[in-house]
C-alpha atoms as a PDB file:
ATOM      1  CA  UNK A   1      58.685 186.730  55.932  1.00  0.00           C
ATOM      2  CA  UNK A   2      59.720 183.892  57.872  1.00  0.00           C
ATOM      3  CA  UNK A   3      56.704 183.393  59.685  1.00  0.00           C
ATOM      4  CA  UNK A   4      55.206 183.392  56.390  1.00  0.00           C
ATOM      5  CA  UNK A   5      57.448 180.590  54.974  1.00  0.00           C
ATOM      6  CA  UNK A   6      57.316 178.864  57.993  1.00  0.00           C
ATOM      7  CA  UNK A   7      53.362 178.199  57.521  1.00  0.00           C
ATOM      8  CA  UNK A   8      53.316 178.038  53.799  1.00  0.00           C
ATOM      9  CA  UNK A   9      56.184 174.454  54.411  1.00  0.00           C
ATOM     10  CA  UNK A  10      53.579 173.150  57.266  1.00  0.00           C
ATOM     11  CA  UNK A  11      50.499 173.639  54.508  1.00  0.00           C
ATOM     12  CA  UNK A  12      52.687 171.637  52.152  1.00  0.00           C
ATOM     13  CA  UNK A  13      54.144 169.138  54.531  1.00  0.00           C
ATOM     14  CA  UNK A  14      50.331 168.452  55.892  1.00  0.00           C
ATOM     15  CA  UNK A  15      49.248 168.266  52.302  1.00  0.00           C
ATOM     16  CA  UNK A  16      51.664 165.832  51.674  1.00  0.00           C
ATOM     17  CA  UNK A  17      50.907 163.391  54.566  1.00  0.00           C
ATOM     18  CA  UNK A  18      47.528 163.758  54.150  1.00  0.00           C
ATOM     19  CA  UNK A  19      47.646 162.172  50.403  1.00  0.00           C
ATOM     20  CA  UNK A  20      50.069 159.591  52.156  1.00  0.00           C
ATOM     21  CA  UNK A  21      47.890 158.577  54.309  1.00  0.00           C
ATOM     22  CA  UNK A  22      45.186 158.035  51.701  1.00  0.00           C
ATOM     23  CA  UNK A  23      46.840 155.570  49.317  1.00  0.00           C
ATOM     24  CA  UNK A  24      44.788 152.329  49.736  1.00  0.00           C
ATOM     25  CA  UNK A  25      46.097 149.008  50.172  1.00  0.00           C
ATOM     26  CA  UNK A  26      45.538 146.878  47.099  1.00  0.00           C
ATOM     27  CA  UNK A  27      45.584 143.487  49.201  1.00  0.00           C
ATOM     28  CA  UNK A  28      43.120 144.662  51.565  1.00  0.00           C
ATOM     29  CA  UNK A  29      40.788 145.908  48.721  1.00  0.00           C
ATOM     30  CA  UNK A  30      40.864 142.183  47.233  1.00  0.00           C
ATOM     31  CA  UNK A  31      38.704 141.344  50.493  1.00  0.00           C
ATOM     32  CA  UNK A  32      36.458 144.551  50.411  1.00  0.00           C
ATOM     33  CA  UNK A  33      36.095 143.666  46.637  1.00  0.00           C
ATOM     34  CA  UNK A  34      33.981 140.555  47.050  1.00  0.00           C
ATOM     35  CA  UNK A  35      30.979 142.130  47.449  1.00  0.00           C
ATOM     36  CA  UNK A  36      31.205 143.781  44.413  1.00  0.00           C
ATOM     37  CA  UNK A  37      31.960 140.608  42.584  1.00  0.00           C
ATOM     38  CA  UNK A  38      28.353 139.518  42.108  1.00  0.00           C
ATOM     39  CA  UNK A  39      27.953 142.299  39.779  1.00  0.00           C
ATOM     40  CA  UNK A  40      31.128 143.858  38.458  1.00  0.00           C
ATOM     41  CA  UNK A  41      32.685 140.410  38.252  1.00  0.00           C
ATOM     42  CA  UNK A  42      35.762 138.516  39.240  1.00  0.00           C
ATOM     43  CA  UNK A  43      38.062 140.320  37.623  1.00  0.00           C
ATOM     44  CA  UNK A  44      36.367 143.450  37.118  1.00  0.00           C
ATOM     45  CA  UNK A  45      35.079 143.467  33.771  1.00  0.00           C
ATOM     46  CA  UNK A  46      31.817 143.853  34.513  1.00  0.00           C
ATOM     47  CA  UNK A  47      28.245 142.236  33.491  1.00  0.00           C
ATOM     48  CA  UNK A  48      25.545 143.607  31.875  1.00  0.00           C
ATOM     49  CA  UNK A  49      24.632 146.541  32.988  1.00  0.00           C
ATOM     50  CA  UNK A  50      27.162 146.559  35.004  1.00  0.00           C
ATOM     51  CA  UNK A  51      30.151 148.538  34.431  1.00  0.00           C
ATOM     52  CA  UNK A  52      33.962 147.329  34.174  1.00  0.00           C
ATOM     53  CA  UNK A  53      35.863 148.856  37.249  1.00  0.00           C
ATOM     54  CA  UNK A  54      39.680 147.266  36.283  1.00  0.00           C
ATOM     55  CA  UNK A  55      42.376 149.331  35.537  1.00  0.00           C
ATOM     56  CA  UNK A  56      40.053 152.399  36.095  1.00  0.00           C
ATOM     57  CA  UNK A  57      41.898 155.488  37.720  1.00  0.00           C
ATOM     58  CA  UNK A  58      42.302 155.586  41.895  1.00  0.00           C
ATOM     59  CA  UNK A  59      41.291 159.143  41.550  1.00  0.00           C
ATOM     60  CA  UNK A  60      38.151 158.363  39.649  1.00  0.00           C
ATOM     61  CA  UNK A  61      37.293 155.632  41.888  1.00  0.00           C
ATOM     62  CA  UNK A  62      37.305 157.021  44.567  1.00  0.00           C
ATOM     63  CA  UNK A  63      35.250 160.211  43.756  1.00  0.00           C
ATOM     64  CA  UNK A  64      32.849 158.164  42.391  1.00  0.00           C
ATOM     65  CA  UNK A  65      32.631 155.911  45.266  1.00  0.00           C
ATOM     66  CA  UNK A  66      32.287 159.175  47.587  1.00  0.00           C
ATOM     67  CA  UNK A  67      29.335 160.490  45.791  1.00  0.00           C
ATOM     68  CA  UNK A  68      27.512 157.016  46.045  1.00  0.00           C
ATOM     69  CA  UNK A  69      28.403 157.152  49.867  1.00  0.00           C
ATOM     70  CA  UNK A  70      27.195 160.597  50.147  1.00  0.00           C
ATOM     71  CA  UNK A  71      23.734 159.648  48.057  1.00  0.00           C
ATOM     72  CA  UNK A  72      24.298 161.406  45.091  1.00  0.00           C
ATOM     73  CA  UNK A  73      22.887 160.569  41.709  1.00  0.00           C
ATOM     74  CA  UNK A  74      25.895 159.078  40.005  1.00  0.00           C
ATOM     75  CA  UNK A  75      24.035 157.351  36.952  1.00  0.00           C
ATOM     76  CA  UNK A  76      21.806 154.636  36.232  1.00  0.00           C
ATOM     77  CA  UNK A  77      22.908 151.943  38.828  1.00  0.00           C
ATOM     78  CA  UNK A  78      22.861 154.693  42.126  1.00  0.00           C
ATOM     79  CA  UNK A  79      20.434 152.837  44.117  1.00  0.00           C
ATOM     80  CA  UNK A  80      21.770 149.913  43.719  1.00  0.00           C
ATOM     81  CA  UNK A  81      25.287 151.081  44.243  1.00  0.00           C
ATOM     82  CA  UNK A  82      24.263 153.552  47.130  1.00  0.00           C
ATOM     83  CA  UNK A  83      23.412 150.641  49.898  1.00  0.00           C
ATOM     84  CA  UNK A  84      27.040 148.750  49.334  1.00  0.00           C
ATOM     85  CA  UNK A  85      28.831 152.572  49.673  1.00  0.00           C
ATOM     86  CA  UNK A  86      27.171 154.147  52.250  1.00  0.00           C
ATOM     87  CA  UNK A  87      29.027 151.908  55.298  1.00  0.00           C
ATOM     88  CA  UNK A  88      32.419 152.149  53.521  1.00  0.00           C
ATOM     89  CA  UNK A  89      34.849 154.362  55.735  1.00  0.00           C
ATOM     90  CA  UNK A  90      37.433 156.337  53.815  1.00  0.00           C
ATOM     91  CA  UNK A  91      40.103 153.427  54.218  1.00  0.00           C
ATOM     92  CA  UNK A  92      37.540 151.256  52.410  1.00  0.00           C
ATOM     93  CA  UNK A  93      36.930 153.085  49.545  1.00  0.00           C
ATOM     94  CA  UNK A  94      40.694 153.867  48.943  1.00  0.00           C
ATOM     95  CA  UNK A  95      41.454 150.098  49.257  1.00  0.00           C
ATOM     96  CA  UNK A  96      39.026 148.992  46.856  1.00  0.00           C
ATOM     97  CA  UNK A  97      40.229 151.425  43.990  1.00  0.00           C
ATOM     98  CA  UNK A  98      43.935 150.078  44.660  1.00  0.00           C
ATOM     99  CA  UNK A  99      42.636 147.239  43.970  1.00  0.00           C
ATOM    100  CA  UNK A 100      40.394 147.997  41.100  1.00  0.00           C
ATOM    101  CA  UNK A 101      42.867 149.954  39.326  1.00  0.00           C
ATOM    102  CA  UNK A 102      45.063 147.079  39.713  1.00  0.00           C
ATOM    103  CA  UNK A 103      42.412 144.477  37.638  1.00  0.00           C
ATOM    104  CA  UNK A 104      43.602 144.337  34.143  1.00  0.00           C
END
């Protein structure tokens, strides 16, 4: 039963570091983020047929950012989005939603 315990608090613990280590850095984003300016706009608001990325959720940032990377069909805009996410690294993409979702 110990043994037991033991593992289930190191599945946890990892868990735990693991979504730690995945917040992004808003300031760092800021930088990342002007590429993304040209279409989605200074502050985020978007242009067009563009859509507005500020204040949007982490969480839904960065799946959506994933599936670009990975080449999925996202919507409309995938290949054009698909060439900007394929070289981000996982760092990237969490430090451009920080700093999305912070865009009001």
């Amino acid at each position: 039963m110990k043994k037991l315990m033991l593992v289930a608090a190191s599945v946890f613990m990892a868990a735990g570091m693991t979504g730690a280590a995945q917040a992004g850095d808003a300031v760092a984003g800021q930088a990342k983020y002007a590429t993304c300016v040209g279409c989605h706009g200074a502050e985020g608001q978007g242009q067009a047929i563009f859509p507005a990325v500020a204040g949007k959720e982490v969480d839904y940032l960065v799946d959506v950012l994933n599936q670009y990377r990975a080449g999925d069909q996202v919507g409309p805009n995938t290949a054009m989005m698909m060439p900007h996410a394929m070289n981000l690294s996982d760092e990237d993409i969490a430090d451009l939603a920080a700093y999305m979702n912070s865009l009001e």
